[in-house]
C-alpha atoms as a PDB file:
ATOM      1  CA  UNK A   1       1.147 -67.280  78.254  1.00  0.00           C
ATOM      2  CA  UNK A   2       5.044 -66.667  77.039  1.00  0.00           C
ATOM      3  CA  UNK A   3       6.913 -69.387  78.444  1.00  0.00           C
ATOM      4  CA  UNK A   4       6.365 -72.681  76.073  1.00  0.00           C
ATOM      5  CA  UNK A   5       8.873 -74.760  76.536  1.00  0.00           C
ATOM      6  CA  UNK A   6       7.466 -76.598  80.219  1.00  0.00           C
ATOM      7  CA  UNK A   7       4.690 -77.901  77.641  1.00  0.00           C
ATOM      8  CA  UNK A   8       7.874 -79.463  75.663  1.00  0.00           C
ATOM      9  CA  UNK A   9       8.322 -82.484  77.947  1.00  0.00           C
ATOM     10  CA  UNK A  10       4.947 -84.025  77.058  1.00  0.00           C
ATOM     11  CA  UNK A  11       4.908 -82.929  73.435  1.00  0.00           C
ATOM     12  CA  UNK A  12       8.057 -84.816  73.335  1.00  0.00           C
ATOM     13  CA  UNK A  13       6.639 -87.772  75.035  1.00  0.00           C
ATOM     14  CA  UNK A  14       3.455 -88.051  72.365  1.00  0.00           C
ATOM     15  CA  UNK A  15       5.963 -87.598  69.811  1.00  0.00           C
ATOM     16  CA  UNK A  16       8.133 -90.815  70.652  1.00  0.00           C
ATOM     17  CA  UNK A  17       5.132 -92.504  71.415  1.00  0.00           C
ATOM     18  CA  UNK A  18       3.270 -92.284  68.242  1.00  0.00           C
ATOM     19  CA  UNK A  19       7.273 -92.566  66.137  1.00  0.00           C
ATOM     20  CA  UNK A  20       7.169 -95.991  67.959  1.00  0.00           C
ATOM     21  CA  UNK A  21       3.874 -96.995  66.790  1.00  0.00           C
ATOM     22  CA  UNK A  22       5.015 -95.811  62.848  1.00  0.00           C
ATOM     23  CA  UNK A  23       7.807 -98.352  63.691  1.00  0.00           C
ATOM     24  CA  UNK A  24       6.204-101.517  64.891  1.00  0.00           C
ATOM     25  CA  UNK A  25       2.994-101.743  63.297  1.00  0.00           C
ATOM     26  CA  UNK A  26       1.737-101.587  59.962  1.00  0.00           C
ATOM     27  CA  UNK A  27      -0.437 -99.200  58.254  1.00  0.00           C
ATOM     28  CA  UNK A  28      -3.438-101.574  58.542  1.00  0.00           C
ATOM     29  CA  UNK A  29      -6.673-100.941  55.981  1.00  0.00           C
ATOM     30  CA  UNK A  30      -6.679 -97.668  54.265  1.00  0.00           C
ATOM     31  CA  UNK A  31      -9.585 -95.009  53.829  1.00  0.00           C
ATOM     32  CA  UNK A  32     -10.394 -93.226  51.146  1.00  0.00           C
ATOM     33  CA  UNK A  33     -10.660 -89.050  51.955  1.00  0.00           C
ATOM     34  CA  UNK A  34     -11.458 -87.867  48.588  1.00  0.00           C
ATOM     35  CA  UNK A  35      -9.527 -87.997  45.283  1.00  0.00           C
ATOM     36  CA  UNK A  36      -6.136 -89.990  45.764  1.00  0.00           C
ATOM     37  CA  UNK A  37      -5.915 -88.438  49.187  1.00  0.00           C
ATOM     38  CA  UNK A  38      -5.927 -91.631  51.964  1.00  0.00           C
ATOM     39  CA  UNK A  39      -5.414 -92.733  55.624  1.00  0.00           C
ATOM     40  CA  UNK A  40      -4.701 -95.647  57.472  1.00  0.00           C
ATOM     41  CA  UNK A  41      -5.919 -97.269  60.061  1.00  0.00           C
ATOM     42  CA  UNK A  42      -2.725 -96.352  62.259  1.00  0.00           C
ATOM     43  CA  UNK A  43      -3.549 -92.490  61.364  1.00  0.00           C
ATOM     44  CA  UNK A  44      -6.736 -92.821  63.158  1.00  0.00           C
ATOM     45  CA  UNK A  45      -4.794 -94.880  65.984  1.00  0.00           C
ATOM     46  CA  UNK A  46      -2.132 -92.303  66.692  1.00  0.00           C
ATOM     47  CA  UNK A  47      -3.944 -89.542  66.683  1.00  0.00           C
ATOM     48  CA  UNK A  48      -6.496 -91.032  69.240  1.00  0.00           C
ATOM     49  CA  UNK A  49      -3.724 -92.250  71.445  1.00  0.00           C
ATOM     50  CA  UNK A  50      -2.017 -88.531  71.157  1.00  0.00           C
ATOM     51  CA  UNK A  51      -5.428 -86.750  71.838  1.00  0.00           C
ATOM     52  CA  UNK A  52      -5.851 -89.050  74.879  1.00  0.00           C
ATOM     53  CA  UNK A  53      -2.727 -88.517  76.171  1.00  0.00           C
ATOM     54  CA  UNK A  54      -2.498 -85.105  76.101  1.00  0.00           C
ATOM     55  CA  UNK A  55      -5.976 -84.490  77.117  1.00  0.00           C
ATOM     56  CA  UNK A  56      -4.711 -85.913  80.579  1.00  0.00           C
ATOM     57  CA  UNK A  57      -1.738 -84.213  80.869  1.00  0.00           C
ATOM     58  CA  UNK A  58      -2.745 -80.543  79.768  1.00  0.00           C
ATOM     59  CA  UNK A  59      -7.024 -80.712  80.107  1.00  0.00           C
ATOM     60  CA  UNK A  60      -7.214 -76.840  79.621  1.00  0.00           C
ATOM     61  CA  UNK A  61      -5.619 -77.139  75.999  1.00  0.00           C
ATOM     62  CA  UNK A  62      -7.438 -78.047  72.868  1.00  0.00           C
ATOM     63  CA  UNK A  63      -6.716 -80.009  70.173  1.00  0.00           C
ATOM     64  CA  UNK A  64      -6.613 -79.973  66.373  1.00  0.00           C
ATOM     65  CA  UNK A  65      -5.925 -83.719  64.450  1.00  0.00           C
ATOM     66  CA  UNK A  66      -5.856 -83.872  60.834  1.00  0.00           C
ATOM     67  CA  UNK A  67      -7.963 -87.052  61.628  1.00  0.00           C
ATOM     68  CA  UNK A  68     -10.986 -86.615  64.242  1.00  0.00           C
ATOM     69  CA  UNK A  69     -11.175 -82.809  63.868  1.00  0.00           C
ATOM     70  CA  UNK A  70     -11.312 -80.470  67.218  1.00  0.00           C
ATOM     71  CA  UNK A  71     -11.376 -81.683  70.675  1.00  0.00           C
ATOM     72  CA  UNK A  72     -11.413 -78.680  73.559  1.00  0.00           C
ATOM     73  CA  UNK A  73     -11.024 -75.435  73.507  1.00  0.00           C
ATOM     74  CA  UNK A  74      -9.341 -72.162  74.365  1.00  0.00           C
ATOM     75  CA  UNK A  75      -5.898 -69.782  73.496  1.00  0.00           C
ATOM     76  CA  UNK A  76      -3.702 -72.810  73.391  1.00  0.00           C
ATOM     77  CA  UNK A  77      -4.280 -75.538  70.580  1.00  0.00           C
ATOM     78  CA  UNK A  78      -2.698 -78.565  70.009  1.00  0.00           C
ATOM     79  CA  UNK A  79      -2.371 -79.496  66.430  1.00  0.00           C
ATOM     80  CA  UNK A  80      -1.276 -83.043  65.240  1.00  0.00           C
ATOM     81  CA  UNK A  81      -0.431 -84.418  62.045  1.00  0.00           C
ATOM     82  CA  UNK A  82       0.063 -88.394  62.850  1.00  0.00           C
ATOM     83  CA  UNK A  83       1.768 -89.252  59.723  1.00  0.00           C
ATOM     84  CA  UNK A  84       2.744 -86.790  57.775  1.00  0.00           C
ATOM     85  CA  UNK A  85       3.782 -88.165  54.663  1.00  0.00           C
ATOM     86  CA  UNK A  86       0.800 -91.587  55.021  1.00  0.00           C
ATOM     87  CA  UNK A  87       1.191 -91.929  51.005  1.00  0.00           C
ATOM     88  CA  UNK A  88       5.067 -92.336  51.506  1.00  0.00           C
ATOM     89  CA  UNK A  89       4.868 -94.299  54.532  1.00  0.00           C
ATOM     90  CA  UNK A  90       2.265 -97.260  53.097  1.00  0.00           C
ATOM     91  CA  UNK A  91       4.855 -97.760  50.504  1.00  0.00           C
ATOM     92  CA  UNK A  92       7.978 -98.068  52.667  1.00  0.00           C
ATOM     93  CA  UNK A  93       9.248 -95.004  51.735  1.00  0.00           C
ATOM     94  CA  UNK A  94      10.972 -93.412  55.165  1.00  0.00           C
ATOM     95  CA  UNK A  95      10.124 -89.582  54.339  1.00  0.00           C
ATOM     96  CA  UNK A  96       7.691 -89.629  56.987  1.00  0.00           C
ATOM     97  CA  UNK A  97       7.021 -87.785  60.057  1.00  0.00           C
ATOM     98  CA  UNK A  98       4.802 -87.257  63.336  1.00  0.00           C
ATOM     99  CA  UNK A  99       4.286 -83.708  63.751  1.00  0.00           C
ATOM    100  CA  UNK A 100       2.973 -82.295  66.395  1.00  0.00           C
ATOM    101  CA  UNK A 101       2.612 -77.965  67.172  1.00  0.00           C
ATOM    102  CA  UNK A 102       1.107 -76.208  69.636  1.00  0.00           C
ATOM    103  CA  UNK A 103      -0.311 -72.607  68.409  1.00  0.00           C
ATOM    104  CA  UNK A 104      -1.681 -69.713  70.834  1.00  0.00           C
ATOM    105  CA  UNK A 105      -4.115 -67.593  68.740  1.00  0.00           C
ATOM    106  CA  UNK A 106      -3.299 -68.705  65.843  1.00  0.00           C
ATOM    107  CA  UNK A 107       0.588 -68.517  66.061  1.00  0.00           C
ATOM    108  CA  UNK A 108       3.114 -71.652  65.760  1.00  0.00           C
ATOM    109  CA  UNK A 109       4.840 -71.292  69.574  1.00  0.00           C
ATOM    110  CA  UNK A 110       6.697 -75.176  69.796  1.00  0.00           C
ATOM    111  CA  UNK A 111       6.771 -78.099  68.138  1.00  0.00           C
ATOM    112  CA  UNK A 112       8.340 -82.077  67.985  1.00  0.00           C
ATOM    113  CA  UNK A 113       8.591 -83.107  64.453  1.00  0.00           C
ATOM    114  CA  UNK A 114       9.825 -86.850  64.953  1.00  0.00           C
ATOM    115  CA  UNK A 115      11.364 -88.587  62.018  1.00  0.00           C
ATOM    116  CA  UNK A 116      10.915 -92.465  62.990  1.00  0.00           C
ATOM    117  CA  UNK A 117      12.858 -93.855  60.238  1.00  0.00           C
ATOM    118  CA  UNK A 118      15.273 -91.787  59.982  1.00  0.00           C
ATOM    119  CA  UNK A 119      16.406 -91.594  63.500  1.00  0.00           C
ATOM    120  CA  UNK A 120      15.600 -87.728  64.408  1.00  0.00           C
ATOM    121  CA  UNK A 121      13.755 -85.399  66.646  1.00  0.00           C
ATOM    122  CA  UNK A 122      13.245 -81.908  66.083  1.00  0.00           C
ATOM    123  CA  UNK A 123      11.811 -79.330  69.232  1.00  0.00           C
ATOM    124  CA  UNK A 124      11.470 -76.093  69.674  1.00  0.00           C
ATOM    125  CA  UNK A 125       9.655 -73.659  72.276  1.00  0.00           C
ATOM    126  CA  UNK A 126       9.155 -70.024  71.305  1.00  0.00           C
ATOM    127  CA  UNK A 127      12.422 -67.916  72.844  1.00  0.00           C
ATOM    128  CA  UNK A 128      14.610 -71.283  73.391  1.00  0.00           C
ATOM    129  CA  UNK A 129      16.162 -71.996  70.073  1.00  0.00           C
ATOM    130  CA  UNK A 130      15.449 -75.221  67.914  1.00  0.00           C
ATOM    131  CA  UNK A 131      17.553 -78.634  68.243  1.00  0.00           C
ATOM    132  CA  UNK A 132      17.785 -82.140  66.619  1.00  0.00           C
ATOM    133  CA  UNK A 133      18.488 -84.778  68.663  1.00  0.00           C
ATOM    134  CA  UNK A 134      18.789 -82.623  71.840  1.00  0.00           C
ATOM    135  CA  UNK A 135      21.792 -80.123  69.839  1.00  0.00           C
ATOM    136  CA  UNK A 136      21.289 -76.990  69.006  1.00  0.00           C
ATOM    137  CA  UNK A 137      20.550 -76.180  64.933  1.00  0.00           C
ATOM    138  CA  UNK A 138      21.040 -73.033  63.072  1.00  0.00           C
ATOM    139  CA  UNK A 139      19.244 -72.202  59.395  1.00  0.00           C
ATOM    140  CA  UNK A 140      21.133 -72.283  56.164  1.00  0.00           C
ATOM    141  CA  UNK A 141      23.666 -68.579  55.539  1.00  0.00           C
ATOM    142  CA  UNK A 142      23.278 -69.515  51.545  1.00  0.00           C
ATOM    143  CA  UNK A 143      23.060 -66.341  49.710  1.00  0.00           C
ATOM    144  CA  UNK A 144      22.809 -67.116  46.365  1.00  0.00           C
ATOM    145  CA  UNK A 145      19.598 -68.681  44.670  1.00  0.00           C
ATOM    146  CA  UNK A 146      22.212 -71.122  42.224  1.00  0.00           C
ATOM    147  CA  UNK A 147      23.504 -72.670  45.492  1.00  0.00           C
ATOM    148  CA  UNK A 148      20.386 -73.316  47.162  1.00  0.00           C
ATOM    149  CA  UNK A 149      18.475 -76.158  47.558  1.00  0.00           C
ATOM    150  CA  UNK A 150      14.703 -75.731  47.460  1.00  0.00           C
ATOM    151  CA  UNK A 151      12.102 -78.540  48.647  1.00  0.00           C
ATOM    152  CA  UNK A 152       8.682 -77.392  47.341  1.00  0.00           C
ATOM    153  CA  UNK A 153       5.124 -79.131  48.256  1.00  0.00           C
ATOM    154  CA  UNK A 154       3.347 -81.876  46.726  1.00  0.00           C
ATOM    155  CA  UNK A 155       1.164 -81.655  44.293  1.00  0.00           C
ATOM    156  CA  UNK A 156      -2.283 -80.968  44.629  1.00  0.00           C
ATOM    157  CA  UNK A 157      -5.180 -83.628  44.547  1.00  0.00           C
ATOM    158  CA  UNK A 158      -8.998 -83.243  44.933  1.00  0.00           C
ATOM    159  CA  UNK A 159     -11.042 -80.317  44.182  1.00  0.00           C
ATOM    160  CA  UNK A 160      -9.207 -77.815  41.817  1.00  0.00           C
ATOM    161  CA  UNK A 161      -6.249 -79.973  41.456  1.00  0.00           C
ATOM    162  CA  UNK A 162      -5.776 -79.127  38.008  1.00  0.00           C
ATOM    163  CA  UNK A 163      -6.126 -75.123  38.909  1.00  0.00           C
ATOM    164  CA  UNK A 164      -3.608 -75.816  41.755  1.00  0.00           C
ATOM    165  CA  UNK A 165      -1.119 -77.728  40.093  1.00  0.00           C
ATOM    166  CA  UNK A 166      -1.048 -75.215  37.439  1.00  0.00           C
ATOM    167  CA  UNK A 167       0.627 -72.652  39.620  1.00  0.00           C
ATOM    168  CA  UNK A 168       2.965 -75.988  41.366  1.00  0.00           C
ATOM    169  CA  UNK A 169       4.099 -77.120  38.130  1.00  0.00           C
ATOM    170  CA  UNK A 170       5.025 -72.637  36.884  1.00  0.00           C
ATOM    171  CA  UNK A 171       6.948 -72.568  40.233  1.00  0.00           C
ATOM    172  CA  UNK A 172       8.369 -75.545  39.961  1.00  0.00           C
ATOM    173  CA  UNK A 173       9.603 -74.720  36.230  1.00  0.00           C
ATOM    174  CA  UNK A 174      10.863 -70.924  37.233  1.00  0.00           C
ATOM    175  CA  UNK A 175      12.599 -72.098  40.398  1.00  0.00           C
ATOM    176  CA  UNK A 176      14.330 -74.911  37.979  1.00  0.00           C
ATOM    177  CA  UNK A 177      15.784 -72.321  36.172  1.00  0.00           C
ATOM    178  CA  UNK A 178      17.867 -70.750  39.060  1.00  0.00           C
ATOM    179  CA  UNK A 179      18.271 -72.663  41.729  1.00  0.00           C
ATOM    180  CA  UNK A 180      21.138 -75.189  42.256  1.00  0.00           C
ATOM    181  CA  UNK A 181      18.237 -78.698  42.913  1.00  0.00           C
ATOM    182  CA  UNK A 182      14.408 -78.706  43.558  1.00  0.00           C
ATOM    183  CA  UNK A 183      13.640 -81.153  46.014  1.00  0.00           C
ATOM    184  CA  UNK A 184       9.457 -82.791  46.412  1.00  0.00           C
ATOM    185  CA  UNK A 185       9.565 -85.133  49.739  1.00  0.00           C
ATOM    186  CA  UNK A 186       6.366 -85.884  50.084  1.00  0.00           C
ATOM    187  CA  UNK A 187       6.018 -84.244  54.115  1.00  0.00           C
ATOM    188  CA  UNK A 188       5.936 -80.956  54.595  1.00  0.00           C
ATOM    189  CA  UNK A 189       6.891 -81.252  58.244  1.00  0.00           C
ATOM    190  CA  UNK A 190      10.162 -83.235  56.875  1.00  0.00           C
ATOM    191  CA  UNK A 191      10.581 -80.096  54.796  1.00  0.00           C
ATOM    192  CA  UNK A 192      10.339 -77.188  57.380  1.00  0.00           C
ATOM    193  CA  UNK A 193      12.668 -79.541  59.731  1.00  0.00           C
ATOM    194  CA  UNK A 194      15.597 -79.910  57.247  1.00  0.00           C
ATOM    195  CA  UNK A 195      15.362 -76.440  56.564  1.00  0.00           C
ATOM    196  CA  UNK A 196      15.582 -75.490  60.422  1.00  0.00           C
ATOM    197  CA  UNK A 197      19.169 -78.080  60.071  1.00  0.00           C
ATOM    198  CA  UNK A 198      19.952 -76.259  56.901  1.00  0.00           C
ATOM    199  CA  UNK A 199      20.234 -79.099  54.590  1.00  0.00           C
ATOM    200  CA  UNK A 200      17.755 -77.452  52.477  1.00  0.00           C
ATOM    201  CA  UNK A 201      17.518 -73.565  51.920  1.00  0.00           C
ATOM    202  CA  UNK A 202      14.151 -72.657  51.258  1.00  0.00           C
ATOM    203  CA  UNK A 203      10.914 -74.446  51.528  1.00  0.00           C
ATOM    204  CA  UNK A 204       7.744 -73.713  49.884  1.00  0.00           C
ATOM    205  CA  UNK A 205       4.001 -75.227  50.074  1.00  0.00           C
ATOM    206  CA  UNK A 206       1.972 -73.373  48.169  1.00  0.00           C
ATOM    207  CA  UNK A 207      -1.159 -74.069  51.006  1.00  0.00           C
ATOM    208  CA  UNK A 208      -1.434 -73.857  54.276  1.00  0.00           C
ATOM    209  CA  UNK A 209      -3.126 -76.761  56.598  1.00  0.00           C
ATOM    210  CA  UNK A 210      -2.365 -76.565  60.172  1.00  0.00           C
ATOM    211  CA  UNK A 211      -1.293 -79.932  61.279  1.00  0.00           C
ATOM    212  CA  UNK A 212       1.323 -79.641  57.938  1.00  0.00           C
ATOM    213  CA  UNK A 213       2.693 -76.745  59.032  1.00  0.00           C
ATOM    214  CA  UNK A 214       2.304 -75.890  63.058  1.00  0.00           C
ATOM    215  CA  UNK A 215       5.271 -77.678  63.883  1.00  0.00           C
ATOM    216  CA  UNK A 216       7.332 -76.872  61.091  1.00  0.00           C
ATOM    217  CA  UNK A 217       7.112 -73.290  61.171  1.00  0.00           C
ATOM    218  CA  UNK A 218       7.534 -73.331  65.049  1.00  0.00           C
ATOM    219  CA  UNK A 219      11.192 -75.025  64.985  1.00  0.00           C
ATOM    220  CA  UNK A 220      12.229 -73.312  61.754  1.00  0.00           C
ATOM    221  CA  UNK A 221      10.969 -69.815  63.121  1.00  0.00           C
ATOM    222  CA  UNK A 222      13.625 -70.509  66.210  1.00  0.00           C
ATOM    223  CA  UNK A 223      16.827 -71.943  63.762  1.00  0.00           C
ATOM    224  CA  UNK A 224      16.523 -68.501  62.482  1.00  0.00           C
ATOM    225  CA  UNK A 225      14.135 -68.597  59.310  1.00  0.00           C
ATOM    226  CA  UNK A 226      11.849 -65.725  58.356  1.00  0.00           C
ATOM    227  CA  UNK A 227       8.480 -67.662  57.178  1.00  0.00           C
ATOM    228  CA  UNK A 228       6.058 -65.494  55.170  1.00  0.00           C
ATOM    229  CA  UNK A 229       2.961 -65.575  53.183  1.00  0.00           C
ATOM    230  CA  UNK A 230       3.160 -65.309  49.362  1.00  0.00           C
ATOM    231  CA  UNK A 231       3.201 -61.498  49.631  1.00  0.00           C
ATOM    232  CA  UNK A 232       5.748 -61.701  52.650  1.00  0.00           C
ATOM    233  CA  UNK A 233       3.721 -60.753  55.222  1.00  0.00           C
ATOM    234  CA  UNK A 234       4.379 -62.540  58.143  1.00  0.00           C
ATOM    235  CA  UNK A 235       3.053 -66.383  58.241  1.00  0.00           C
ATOM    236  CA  UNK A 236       0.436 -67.584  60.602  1.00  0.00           C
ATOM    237  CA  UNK A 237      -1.936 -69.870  60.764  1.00  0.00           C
ATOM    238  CA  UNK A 238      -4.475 -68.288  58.521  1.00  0.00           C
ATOM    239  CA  UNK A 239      -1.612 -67.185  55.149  1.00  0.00           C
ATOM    240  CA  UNK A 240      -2.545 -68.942  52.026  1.00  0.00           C
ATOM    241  CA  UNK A 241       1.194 -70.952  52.030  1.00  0.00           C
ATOM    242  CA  UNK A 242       4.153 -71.379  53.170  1.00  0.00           C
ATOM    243  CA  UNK A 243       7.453 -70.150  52.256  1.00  0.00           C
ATOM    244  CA  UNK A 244      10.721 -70.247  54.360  1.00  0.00           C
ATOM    245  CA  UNK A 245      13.775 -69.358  53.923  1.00  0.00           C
ATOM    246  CA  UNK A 246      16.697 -67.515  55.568  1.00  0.00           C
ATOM    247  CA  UNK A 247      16.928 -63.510  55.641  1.00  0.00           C
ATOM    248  CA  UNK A 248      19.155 -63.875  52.484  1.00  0.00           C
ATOM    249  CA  UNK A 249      17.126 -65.640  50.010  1.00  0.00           C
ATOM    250  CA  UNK A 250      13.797 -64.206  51.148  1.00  0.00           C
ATOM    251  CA  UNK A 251      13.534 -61.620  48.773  1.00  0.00           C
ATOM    252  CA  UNK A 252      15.030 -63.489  45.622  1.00  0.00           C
ATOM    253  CA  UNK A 253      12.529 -66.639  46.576  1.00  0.00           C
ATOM    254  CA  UNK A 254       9.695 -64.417  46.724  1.00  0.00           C
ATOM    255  CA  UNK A 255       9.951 -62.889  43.638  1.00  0.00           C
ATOM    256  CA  UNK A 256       9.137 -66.377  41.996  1.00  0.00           C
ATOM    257  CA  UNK A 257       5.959 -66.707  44.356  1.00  0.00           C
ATOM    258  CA  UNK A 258       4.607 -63.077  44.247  1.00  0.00           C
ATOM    259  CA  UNK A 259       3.840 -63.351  40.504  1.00  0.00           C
ATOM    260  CA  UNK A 260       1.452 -66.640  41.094  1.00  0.00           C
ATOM    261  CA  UNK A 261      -0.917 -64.103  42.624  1.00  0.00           C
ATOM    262  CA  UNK A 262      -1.680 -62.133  40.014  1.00  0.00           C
ATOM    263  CA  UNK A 263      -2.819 -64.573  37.373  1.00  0.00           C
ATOM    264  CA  UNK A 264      -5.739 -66.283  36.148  1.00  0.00           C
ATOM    265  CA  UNK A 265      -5.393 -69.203  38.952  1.00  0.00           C
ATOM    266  CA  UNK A 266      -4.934 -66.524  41.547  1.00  0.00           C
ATOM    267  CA  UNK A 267      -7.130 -66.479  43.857  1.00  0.00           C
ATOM    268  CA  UNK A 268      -6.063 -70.156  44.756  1.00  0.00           C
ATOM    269  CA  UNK A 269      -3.418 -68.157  47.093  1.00  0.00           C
ATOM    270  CA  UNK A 270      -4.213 -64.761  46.790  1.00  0.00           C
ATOM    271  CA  UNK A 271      -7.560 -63.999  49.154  1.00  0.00           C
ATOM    272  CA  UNK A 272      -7.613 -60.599  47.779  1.00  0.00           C
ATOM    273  CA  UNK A 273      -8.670 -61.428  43.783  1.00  0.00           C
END
């Protein structure tokens, strides 16, 4: 399959569905995943109602939720996150997201990123371009690292935290150092989204879960970013993390992430120590 964007209509329409749910209910009673690492009730809601819905409407696709696991099979693959950014939005705080990507062997091909209190919806379908709010968006042209803004991923919890946050808190520290802000929203679809609008320049998770990052990487890849793994070969859905930028900063940005794969935590990104 090449053509993508006929599967946009009903992405779209389990997007707004589940953005209208964030909006009206509450979180309800939380569940504990592991170390500091939660989800609500309305997690498990959404991404039932979303499986459901597009079960019906595309049967021969499967399905990926950060939830309830897989659901189907084959080439195509829905992947949902149903809150991205649950720890943000129990507390009120609106950097939140439903993000929702659809990958064909392993590669990020469209996604609806819907941002339900802050009034925006991002799509894209692989060869159409990327839009917010039905207009067209374009990637950041900032060419110099001490005008860019840089949003970076949270940091870790649960196994190895301390191993993983050793190599957040380095890149954090270097990318301090040069860079005009560092920015830590809290959702990684949020991220990937603002820098497909170019409000932020580069954005960099130093993992790699597929209902963080299907969606993301799908509408950024079509604004125009180049998204690589931490060596810069090209991302998909089995690199180690995520960093995107535009053509311009690639090569500065990676030159803070490269070195993180040669130390003692190393093999926490790099596969190859």
């Amino acid at each position: 399959m090449s053509d993508y964007g006929p599967l946009l209509p009903v992405a779209i329409q389990a997007v707004a569905r589940a953005a209208e749910d964030m909006r009206r209910k509450p979180p309800g009673a939380l569940t504990a995943k592991g170390d500091r690492d939660m989800a609500s009730a309305l997690d498990y809601e959404i991404e039932r109602s979303v499986r459901e819905l597009l079960r019906v409407a595309t049967p021969d696709i499967g399905f990926l939720g950060e939830e309830d696991g897989i659901s189907g099979s084959g080439e195509l693959q829905w992947v949902l996150d149903p809150i991205d950014g649950t720890a943000n939005f129990v507390r009120g705080i609106p950097l939140c997201a439903v993000s929702l990507g659809l990958l064909h062997h392993g590669e990020a091909v469209l996604g609806v990123i819907e941002l339900p209190f802050l009034g925006n919806r991002y799509a894209a379908a692989q060869g159409d371009g990327a839009t917010v709010d039905g207009k067209p968006i374009r990637v950041s042209q900032t060419s110099r690292l001490s005008m860019a803004i840089v949003a970076i991923g949270d940091y870790a919890v649960g196994e190895d935290a301390a191993a993983k946050n050793r190599l957040r808190l380095a890149l954090t520290a270097r990318l301090a150092e040069s860079v005009q802000r560092v920015r830590m929203t809290g959702s990684a679809a949020l991220d990937l989204a603002w820098l497909a609008e170019g409000k932020v320049d580069a954005a960099l998770t130093l993992s790699n879960r597929p209902w963080d990052m299907s969606a993301g990487v799908a509408i950024a890849r079509e604004s125009g970013a180049l998204i690589v793994d931490w060596d810069g070969t090209k991302h998909n859905a089995h690199s180690a993390i995520t960093l995107a930028t535009n053509d311009t900063l690639l090569t500065d940005i990676l030159g803070y992430v490269n070195p993180l794969g040669q130390g003692s935590d190393a093999a926490l990104i790099n596969p190859k120590m």
